[in-house]
PDB file of N, CA and C in Angstrom:
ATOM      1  N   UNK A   1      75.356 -33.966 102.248  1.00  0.00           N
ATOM      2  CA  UNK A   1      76.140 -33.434 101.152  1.00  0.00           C
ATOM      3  C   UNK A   1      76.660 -34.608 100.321  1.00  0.00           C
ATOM      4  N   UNK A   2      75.983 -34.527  99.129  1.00  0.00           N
ATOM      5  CA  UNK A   2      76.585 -35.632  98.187  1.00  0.00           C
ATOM      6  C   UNK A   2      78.418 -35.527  97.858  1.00  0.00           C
ATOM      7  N   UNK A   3      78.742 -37.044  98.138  1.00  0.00           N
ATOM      8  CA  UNK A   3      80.710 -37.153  98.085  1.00  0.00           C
ATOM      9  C   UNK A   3      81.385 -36.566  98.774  1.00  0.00           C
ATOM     10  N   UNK A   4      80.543 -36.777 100.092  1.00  0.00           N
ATOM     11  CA  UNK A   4      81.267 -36.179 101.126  1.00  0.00           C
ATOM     12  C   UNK A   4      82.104 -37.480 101.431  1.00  0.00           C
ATOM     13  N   UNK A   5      82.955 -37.966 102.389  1.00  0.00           N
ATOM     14  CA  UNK A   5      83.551 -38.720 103.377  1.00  0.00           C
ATOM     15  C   UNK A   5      84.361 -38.199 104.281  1.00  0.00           C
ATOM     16  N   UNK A   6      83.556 -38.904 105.157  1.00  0.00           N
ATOM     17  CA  UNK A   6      84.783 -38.384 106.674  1.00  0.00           C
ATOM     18  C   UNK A   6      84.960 -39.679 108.005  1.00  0.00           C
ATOM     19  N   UNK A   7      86.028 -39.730 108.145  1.00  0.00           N
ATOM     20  CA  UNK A   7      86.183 -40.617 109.389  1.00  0.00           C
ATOM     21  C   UNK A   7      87.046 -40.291 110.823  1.00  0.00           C
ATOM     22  N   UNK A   8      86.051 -39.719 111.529  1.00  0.00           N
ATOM     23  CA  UNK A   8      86.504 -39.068 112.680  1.00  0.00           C
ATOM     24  C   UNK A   8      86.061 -39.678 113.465  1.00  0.00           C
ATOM     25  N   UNK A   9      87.339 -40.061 114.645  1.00  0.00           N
ATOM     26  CA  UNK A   9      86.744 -40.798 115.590  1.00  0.00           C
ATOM     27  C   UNK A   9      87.077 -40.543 117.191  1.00  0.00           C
ATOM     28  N   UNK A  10      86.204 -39.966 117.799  1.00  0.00           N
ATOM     29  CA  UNK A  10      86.514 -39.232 118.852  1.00  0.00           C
ATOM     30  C   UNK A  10      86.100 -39.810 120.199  1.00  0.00           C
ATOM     31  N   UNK A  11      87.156 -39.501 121.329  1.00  0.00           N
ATOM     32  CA  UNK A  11      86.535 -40.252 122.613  1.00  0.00           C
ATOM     33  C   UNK A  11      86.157 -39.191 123.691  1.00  0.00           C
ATOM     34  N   UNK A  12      85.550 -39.130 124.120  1.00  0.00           N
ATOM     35  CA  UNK A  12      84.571 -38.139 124.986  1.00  0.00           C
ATOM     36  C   UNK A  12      84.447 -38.844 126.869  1.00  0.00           C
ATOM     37  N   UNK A  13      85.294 -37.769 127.803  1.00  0.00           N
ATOM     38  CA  UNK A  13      85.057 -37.927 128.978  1.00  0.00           C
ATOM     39  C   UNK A  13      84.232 -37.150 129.688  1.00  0.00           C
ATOM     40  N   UNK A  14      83.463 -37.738 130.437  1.00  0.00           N
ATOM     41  CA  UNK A  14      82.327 -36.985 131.268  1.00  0.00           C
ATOM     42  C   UNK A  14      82.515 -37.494 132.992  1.00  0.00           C
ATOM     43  N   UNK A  15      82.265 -36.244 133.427  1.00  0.00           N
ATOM     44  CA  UNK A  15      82.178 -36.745 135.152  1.00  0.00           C
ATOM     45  C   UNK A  15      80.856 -36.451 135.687  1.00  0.00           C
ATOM     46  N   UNK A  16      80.171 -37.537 136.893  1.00  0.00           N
ATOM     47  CA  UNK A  16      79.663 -37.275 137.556  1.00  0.00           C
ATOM     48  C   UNK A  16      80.091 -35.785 138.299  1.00  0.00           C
ATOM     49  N   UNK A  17      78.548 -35.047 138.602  1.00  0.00           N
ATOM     50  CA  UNK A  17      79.226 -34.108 139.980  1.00  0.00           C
ATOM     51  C   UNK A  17      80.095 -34.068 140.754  1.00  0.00           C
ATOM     52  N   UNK A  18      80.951 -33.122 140.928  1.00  0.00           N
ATOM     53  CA  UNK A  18      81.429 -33.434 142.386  1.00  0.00           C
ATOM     54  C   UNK A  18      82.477 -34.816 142.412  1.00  0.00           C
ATOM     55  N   UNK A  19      82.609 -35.320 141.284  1.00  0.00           N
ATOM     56  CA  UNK A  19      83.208 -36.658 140.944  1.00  0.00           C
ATOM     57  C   UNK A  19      82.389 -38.060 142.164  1.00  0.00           C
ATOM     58  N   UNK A  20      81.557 -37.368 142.350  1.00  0.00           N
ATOM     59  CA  UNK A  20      80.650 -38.670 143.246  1.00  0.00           C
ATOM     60  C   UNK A  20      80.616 -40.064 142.480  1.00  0.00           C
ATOM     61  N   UNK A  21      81.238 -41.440 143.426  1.00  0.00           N
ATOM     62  CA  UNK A  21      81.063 -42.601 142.834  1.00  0.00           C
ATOM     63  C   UNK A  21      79.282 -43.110 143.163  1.00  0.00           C
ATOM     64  N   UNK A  22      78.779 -42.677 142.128  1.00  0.00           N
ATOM     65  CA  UNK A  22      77.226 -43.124 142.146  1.00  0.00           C
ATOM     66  C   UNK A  22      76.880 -44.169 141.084  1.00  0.00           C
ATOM     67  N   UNK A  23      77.592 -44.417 139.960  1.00  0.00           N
ATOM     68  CA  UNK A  23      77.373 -44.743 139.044  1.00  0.00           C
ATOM     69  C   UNK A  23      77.939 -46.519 139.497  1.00  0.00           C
ATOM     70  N   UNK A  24      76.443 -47.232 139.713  1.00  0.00           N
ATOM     71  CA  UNK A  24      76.558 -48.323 140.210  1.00  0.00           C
ATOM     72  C   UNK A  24      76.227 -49.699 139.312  1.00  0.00           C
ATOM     73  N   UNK A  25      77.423 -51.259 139.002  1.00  0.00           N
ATOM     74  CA  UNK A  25      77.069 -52.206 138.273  1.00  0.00           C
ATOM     75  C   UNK A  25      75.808 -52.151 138.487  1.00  0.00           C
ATOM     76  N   UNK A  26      75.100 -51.866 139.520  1.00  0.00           N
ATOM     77  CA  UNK A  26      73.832 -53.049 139.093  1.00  0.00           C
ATOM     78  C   UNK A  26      72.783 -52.005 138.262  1.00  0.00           C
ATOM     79  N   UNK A  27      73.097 -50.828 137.464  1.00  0.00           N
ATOM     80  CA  UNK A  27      72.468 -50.279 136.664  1.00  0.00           C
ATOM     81  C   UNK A  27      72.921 -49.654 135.864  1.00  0.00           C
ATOM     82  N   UNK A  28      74.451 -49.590 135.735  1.00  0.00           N
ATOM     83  CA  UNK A  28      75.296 -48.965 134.413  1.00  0.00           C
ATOM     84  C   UNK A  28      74.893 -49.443 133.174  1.00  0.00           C
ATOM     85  N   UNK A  29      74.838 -51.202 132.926  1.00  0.00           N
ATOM     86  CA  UNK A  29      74.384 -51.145 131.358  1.00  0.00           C
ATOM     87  C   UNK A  29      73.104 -50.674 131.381  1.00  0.00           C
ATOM     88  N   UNK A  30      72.268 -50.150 131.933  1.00  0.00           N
ATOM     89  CA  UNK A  30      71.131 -49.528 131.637  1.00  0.00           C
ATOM     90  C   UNK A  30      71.194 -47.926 130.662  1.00  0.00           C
ATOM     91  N   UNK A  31      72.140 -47.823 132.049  1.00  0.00           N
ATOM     92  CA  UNK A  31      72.642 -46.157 131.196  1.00  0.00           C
ATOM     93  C   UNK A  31      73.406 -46.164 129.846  1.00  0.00           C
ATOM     94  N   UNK A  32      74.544 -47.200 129.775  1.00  0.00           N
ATOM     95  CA  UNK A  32      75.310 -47.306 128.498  1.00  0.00           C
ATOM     96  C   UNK A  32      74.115 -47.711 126.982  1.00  0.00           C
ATOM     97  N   UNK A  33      73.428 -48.609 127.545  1.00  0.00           N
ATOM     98  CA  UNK A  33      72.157 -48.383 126.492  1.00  0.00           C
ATOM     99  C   UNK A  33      71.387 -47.400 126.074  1.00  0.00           C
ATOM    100  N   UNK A  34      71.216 -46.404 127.001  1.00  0.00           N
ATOM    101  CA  UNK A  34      70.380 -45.450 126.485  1.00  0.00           C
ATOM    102  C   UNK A  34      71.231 -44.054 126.147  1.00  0.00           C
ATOM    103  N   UNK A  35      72.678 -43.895 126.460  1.00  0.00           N
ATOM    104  CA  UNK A  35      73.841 -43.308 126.040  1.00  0.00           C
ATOM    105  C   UNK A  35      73.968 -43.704 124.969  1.00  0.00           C
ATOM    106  N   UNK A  36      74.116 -45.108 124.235  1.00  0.00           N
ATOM    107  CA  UNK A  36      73.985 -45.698 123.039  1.00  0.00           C
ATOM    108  C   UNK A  36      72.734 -45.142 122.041  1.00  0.00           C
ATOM    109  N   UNK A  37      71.177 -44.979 122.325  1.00  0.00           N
ATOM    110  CA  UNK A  37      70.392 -44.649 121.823  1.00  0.00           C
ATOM    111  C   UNK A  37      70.347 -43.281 121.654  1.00  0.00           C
ATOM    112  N   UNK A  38      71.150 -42.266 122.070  1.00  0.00           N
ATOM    113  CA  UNK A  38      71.314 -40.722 122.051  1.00  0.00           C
ATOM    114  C   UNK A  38      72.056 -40.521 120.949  1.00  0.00           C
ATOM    115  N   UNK A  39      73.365 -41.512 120.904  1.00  0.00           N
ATOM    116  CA  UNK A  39      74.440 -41.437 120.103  1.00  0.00           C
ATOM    117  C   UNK A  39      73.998 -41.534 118.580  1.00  0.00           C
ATOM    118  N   UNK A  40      73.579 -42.912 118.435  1.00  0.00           N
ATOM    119  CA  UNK A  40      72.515 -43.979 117.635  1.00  0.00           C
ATOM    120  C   UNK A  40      71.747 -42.938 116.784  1.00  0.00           C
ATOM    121  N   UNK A  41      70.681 -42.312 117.785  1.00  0.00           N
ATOM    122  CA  UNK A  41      69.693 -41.738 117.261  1.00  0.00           C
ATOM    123  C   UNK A  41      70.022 -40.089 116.722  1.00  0.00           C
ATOM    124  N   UNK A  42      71.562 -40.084 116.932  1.00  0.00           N
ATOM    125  CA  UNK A  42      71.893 -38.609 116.308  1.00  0.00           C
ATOM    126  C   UNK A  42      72.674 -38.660 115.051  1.00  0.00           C
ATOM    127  N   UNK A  43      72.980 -40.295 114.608  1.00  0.00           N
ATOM    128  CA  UNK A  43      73.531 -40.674 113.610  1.00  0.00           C
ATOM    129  C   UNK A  43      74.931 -40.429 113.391  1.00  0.00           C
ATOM    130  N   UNK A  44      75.389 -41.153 114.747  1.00  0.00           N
ATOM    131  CA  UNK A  44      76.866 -40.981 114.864  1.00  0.00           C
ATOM    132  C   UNK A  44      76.870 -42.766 115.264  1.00  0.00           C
ATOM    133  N   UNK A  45      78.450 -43.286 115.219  1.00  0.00           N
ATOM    134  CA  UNK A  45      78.444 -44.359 115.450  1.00  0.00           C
ATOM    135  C   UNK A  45      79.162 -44.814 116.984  1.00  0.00           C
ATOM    136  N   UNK A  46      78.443 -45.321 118.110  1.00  0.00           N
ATOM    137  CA  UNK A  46      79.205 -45.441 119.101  1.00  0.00           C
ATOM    138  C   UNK A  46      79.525 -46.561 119.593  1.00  0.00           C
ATOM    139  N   UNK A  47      80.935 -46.475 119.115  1.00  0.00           N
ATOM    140  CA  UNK A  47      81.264 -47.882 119.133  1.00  0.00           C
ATOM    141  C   UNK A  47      82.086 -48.537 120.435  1.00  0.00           C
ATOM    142  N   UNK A  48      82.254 -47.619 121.513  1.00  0.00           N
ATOM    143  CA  UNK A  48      82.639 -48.192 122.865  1.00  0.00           C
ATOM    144  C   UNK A  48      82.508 -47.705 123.747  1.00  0.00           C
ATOM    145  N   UNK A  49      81.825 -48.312 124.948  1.00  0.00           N
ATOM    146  CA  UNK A  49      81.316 -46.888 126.118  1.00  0.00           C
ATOM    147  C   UNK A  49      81.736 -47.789 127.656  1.00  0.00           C
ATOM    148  N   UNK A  50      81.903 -47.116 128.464  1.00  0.00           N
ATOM    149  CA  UNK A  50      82.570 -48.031 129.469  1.00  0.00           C
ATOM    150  C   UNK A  50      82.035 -46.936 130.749  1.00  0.00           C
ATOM    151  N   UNK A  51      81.933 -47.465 131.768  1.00  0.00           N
ATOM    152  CA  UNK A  51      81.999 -46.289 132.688  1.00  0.00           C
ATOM    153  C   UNK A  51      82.415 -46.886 134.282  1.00  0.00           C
ATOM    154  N   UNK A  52      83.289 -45.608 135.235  1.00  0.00           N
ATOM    155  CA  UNK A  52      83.716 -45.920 136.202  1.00  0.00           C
ATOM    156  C   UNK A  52      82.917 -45.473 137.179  1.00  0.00           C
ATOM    157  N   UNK A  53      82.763 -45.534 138.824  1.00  0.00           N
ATOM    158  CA  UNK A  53      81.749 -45.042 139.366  1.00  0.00           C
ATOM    159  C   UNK A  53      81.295 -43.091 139.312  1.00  0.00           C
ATOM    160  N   UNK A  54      82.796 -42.932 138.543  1.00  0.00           N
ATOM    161  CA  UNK A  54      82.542 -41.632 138.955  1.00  0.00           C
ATOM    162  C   UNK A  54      82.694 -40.598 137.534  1.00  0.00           C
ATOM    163  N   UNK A  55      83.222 -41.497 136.697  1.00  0.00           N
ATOM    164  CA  UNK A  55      82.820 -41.071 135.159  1.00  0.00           C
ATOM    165  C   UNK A  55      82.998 -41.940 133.941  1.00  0.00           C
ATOM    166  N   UNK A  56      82.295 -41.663 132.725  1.00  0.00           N
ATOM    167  CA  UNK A  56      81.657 -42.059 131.535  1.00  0.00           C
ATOM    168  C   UNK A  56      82.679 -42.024 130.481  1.00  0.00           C
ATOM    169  N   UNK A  57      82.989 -42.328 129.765  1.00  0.00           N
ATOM    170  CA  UNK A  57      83.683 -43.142 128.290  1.00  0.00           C
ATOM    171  C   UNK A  57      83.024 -43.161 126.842  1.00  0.00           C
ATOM    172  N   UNK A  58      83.370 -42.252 125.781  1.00  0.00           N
ATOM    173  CA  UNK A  58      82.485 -42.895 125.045  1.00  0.00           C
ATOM    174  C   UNK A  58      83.837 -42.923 123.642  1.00  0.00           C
ATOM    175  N   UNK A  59      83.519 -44.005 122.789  1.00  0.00           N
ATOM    176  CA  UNK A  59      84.921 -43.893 121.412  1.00  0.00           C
ATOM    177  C   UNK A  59      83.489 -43.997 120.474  1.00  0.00           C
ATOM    178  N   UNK A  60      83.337 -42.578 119.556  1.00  0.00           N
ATOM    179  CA  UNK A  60      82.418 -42.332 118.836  1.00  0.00           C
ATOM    180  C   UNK A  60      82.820 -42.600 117.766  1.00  0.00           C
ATOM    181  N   UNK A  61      82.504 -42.828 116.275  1.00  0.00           N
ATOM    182  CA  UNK A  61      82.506 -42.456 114.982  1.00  0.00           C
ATOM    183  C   UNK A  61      81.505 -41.367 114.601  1.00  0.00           C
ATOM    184  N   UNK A  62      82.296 -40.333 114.481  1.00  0.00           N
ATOM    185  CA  UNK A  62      81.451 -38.932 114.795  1.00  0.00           C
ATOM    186  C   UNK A  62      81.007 -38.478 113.456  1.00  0.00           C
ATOM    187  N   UNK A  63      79.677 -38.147 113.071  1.00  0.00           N
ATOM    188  CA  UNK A  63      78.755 -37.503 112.230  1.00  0.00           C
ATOM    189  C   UNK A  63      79.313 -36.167 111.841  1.00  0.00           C
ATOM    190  N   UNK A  64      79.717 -35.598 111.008  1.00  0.00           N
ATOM    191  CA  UNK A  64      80.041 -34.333 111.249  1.00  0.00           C
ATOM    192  C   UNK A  64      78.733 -33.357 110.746  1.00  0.00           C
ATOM    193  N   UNK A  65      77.916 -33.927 110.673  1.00  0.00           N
ATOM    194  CA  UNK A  65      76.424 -32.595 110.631  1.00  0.00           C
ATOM    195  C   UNK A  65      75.897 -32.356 111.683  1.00  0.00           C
ATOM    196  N   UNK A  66      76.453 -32.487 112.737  1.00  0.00           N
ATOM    197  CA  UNK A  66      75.772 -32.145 113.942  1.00  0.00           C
ATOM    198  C   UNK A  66      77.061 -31.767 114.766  1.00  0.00           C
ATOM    199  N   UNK A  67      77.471 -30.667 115.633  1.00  0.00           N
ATOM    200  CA  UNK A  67      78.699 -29.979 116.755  1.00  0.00           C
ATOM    201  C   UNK A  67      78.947 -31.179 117.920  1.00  0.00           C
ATOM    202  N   UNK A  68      80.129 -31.193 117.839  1.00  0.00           N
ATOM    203  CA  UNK A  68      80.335 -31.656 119.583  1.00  0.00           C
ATOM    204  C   UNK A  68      79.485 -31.209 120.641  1.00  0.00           C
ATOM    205  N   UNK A  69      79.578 -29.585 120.809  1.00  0.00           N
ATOM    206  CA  UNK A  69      79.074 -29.409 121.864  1.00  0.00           C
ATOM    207  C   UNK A  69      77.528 -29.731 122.077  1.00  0.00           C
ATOM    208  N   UNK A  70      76.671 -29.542 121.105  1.00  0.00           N
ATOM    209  CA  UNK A  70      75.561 -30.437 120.491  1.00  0.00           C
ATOM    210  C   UNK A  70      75.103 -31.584 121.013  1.00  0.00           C
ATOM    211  N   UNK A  71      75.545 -32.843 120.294  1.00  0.00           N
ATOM    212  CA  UNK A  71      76.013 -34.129 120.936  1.00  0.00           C
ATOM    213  C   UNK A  71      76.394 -33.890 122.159  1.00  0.00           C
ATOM    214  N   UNK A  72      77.216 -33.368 122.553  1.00  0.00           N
ATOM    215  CA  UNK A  72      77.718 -33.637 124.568  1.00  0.00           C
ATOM    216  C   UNK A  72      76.098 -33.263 125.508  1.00  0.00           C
ATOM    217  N   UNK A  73      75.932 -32.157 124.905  1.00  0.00           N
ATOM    218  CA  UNK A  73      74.656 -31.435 125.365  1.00  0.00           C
ATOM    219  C   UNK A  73      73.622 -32.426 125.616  1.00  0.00           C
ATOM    220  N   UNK A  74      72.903 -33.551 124.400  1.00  0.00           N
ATOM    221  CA  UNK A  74      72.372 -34.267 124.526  1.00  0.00           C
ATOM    222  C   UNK A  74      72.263 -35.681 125.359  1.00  0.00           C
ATOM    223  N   UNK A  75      73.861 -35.712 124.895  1.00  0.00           N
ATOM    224  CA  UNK A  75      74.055 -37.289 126.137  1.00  0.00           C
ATOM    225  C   UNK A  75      74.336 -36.867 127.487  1.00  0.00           C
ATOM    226  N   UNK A  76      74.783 -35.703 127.702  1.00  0.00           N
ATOM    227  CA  UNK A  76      74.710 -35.176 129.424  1.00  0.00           C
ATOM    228  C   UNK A  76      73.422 -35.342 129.693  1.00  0.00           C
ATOM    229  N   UNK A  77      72.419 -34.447 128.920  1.00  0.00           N
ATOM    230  CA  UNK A  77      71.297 -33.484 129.784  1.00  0.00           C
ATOM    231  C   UNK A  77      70.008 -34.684 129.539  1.00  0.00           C
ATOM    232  N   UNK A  78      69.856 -35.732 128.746  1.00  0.00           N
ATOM    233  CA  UNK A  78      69.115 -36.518 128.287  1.00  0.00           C
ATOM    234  C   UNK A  78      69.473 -37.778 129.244  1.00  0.00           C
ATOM    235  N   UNK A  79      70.816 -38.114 129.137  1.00  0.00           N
ATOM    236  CA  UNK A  79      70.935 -39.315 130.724  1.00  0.00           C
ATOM    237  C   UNK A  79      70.864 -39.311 131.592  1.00  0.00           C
ATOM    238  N   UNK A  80      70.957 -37.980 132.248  1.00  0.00           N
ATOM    239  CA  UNK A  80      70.397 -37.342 133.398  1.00  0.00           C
ATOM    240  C   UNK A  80      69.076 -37.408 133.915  1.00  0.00           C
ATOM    241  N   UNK A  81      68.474 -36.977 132.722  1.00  0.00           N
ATOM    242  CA  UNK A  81      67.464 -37.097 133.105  1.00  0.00           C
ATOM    243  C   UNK A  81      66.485 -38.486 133.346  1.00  0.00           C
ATOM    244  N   UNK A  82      67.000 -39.288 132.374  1.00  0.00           N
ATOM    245  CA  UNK A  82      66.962 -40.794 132.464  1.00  0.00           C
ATOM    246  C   UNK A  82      67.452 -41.351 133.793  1.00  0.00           C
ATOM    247  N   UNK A  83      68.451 -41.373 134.441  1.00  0.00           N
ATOM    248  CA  UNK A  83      68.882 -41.540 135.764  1.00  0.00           C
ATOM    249  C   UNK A  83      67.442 -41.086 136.509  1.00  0.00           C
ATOM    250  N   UNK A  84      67.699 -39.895 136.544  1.00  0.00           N
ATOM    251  CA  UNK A  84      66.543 -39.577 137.596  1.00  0.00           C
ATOM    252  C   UNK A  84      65.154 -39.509 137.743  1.00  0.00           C
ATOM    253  N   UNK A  85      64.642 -40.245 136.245  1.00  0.00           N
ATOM    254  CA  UNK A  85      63.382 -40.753 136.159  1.00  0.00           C
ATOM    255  C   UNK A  85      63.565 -41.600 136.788  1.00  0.00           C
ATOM    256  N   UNK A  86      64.223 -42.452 136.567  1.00  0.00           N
ATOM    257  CA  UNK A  86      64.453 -43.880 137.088  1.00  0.00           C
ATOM    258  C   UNK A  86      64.680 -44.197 138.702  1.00  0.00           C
ATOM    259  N   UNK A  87      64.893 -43.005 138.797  1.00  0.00           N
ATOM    260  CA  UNK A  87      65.151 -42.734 140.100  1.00  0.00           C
ATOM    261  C   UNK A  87      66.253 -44.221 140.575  1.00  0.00           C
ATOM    262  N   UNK A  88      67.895 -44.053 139.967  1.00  0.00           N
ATOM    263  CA  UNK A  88      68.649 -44.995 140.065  1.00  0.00           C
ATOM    264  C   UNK A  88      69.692 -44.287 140.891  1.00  0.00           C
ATOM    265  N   UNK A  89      69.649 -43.219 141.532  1.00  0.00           N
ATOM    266  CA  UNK A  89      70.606 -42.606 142.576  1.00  0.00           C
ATOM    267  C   UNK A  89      69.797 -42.578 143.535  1.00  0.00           C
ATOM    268  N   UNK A  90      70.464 -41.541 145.156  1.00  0.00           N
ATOM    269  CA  UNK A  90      69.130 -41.238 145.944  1.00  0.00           C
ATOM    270  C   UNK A  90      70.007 -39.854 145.829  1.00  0.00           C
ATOM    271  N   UNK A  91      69.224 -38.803 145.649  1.00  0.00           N
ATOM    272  CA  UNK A  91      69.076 -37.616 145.469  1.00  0.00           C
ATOM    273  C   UNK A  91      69.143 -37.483 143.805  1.00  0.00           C
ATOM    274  N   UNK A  92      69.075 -36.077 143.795  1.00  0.00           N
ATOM    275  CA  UNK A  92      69.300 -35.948 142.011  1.00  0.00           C
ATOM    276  C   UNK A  92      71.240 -36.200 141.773  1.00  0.00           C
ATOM    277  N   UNK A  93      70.879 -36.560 140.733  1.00  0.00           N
ATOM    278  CA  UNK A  93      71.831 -37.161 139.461  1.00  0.00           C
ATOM    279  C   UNK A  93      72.325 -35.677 139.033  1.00  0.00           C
ATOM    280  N   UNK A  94      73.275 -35.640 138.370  1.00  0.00           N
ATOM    281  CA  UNK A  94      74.047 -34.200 137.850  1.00  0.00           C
ATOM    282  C   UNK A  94      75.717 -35.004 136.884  1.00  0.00           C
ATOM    283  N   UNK A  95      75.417 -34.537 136.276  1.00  0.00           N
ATOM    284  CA  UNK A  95      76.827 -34.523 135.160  1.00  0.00           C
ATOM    285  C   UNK A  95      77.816 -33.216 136.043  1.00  0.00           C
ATOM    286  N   UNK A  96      79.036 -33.330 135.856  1.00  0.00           N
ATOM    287  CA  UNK A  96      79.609 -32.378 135.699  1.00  0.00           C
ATOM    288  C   UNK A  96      79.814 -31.714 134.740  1.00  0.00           C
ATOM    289  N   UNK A  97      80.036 -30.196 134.711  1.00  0.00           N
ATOM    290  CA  UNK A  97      79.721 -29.174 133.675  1.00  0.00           C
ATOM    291  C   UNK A  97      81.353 -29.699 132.645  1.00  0.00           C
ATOM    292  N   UNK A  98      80.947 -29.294 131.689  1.00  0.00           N
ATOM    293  CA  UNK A  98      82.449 -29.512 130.541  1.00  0.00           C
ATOM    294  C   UNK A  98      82.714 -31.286 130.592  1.00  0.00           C
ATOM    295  N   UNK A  99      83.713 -31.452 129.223  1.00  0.00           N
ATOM    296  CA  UNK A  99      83.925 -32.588 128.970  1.00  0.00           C
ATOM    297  C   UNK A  99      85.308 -32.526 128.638  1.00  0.00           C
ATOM    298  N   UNK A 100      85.719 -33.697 128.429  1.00  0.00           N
ATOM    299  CA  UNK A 100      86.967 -34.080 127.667  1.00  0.00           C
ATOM    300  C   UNK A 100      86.604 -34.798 126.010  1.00  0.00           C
ATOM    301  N   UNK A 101      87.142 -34.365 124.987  1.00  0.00           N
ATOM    302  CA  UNK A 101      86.781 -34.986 123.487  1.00  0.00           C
ATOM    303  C   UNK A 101      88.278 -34.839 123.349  1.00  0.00           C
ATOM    304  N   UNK A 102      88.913 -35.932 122.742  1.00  0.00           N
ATOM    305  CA  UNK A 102      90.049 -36.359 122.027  1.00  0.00           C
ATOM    306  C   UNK A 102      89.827 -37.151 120.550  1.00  0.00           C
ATOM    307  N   UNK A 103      90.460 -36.319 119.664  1.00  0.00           N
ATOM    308  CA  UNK A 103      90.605 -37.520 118.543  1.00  0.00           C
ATOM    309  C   UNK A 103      91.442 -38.576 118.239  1.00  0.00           C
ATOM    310  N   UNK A 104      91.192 -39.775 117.749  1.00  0.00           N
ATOM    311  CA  UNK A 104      92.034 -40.879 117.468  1.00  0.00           C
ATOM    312  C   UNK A 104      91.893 -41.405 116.386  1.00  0.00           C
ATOM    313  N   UNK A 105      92.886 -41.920 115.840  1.00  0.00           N
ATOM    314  CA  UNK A 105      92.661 -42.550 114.335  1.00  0.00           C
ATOM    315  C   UNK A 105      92.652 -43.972 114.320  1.00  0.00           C
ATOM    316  N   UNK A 106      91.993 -44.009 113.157  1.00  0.00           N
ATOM    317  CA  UNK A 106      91.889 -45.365 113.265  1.00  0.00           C
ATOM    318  C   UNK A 106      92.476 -46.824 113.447  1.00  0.00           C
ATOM    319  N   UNK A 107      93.573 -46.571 113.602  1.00  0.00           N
ATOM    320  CA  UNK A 107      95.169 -47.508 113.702  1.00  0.00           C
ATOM    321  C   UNK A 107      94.728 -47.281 115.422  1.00  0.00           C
TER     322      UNK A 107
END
């Protein structure tokens, strides 16, 4: 939409299953990269992602032509599946269902 502007900037919590600590250094920046390329490639800006063993972080500059639930949908069900190609857990990998999204301004 021509003369649009918007600056929304939202942070998004996700849990492993079960809150299981699976999410291990020696392959997290793997995942934060390709969490990055979901974000990236949906034309939102993600500008900080962090993660603990047992859940995910993200501080977006959010697109507004595309839904939250949208976006969540994609970086759940798409890293998941990335995990478990990779076969970087031992059993299957699982997000927990629902998220946390908060907005923050830019200050």
């Amino acid at each position: 939409m021509p003369n649009t502007y918007t600056q929304i900037y939202l942070h998004f919590v996700f849990a492993v299953k079960y809150r299981e600590a699976v999410i291990k250094p020696e392959w997290e920046d793997r995942l934060h990269r390709y969490i990055t390329g979901i974000v990236q490639g949906n034309g939102h800006k993600l500008l900080a992602v962090n993660s603990a063993s047992d859940h995910t972080h993200l501080l977006v500059g959010f697109d507004t032509r595309q839904t939250i639930a949208d976006l969540m949908r994609l970086v759940k069900g798409d890293s998941a599946e990335f995990v478990n190609k990779e076969k970087l857990t031992i059993g299957k990998f699982q997000w927990q269902e629902g998220y946390g999204a908060f907005s923050h301004s830019r200050s």
